[in-house]
C-alpha atoms as a PDB file:
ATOM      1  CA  UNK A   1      86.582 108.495  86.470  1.00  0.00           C
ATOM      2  CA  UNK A   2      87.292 107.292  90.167  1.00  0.00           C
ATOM      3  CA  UNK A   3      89.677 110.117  92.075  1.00  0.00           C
ATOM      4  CA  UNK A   4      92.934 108.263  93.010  1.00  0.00           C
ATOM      5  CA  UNK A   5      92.590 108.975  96.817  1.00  0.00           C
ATOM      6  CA  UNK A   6      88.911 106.621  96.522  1.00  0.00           C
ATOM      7  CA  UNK A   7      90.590 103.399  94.660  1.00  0.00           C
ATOM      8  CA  UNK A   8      90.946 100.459  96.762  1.00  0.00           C
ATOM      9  CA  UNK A   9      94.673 100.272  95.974  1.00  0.00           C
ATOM     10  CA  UNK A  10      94.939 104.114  97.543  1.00  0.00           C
ATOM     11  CA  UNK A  11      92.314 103.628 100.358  1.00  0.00           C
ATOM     12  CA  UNK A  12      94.969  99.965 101.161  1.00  0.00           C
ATOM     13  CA  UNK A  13      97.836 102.838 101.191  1.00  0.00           C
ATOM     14  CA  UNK A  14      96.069 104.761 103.807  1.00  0.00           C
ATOM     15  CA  UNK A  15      95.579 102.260 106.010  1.00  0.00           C
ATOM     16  CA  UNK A  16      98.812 100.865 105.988  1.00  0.00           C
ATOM     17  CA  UNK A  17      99.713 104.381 107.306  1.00  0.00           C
ATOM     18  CA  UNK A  18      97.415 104.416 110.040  1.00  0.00           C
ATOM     19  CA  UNK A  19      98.426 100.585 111.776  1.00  0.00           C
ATOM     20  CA  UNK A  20     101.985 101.798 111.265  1.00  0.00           C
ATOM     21  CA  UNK A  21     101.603 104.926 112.692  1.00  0.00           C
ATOM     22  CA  UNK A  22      99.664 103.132 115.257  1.00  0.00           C
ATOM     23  CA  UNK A  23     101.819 100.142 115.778  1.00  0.00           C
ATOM     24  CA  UNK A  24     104.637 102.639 116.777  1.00  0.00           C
ATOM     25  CA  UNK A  25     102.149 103.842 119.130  1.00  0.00           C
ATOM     26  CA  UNK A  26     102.774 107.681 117.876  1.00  0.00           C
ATOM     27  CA  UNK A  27      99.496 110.034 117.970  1.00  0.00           C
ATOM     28  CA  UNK A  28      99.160 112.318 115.098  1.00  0.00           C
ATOM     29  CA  UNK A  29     100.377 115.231 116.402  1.00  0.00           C
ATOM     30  CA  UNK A  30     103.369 113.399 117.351  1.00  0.00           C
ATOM     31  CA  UNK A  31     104.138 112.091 113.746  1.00  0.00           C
ATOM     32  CA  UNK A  32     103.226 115.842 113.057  1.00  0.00           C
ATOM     33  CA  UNK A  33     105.984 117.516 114.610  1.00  0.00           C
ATOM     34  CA  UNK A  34     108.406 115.457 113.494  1.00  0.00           C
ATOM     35  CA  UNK A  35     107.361 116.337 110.334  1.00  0.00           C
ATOM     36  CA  UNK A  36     107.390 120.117 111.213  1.00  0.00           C
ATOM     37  CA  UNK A  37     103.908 120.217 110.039  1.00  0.00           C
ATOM     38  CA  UNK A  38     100.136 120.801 111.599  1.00  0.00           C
ATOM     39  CA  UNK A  39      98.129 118.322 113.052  1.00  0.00           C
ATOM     40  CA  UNK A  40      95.723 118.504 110.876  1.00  0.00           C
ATOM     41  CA  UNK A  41      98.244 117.714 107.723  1.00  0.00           C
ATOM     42  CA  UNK A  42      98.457 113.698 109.265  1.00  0.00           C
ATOM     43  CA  UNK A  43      94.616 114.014 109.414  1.00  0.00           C
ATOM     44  CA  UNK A  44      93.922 114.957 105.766  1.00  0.00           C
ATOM     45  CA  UNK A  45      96.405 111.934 104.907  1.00  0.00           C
ATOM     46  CA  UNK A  46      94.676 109.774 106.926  1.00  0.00           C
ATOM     47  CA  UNK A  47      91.097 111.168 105.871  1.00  0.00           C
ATOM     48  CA  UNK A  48      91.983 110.464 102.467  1.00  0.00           C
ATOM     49  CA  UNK A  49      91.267 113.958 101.901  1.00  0.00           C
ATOM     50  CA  UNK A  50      94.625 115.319 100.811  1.00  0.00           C
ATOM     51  CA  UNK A  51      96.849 112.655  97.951  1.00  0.00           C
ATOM     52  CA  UNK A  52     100.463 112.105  99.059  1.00  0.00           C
ATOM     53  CA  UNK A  53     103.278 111.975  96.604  1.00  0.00           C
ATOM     54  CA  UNK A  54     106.277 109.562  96.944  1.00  0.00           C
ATOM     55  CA  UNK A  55     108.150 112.187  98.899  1.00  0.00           C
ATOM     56  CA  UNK A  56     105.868 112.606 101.727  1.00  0.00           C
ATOM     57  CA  UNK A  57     105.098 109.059 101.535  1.00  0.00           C
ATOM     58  CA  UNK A  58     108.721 108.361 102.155  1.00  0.00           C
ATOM     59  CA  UNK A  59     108.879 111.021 104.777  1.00  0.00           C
ATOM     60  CA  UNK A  60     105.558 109.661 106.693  1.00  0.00           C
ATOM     61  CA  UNK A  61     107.358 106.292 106.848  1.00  0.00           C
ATOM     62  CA  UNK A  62     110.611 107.658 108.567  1.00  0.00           C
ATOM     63  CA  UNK A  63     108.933 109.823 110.955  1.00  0.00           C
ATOM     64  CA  UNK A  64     106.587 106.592 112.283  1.00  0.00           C
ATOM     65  CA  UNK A  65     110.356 104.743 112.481  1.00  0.00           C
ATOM     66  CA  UNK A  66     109.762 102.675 109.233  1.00  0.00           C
ATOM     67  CA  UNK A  67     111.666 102.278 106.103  1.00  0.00           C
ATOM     68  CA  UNK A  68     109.725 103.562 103.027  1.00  0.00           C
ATOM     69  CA  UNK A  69     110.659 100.862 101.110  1.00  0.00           C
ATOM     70  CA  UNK A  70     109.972  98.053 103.617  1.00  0.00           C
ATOM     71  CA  UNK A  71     106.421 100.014 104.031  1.00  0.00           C
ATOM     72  CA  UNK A  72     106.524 100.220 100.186  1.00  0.00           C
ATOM     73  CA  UNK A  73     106.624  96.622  99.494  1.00  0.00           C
ATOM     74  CA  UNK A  74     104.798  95.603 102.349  1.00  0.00           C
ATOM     75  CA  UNK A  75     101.966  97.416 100.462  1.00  0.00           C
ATOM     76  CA  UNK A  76     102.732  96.137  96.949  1.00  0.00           C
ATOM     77  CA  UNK A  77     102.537  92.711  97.911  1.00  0.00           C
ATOM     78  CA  UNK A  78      99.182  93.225  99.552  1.00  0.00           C
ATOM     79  CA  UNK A  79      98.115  94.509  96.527  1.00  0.00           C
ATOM     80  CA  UNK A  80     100.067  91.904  94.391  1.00  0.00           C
END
């Protein structure tokens, strides 16, 4: 069986987090610290190397200055 974090649908979820972090011109560490976390946290999310839950998700969204659920459906109806 596939690991979640190499489906297409999660790899699509990843990216989505990168142009938005990048669209609001933000750096990792910057998207770090307003998360109160390391660097290197934003970099396993964005390496696919470490699976987010809804929560995290939710709170990667705010700190890049997006809704979650905007970013939510934005991705869902990629997907569709």
């Amino acid at each position: 069986m596939t690991k979640s974090t190499h489906t297409p649908e999660y790899q699509r979820l990843v990216e989505l987090l990168i142009e938005t972090r990048r669209a609001a011109q933000l750096t990792q560490q910057q998207v770090a610290d307003r998360l109160g976390k390391p660097q290197s946290y934003v970099a396993k999310v964005e390496g696919a190397e470490r699976r987010i839950d809804v929560l995290e998700f939710a709170a990667l969204a705010e700190a890049m200055g997006n809704s979650p659920t905007a970013l939510l459906d934005r991705l869902l109806s990629e997907l569709g």
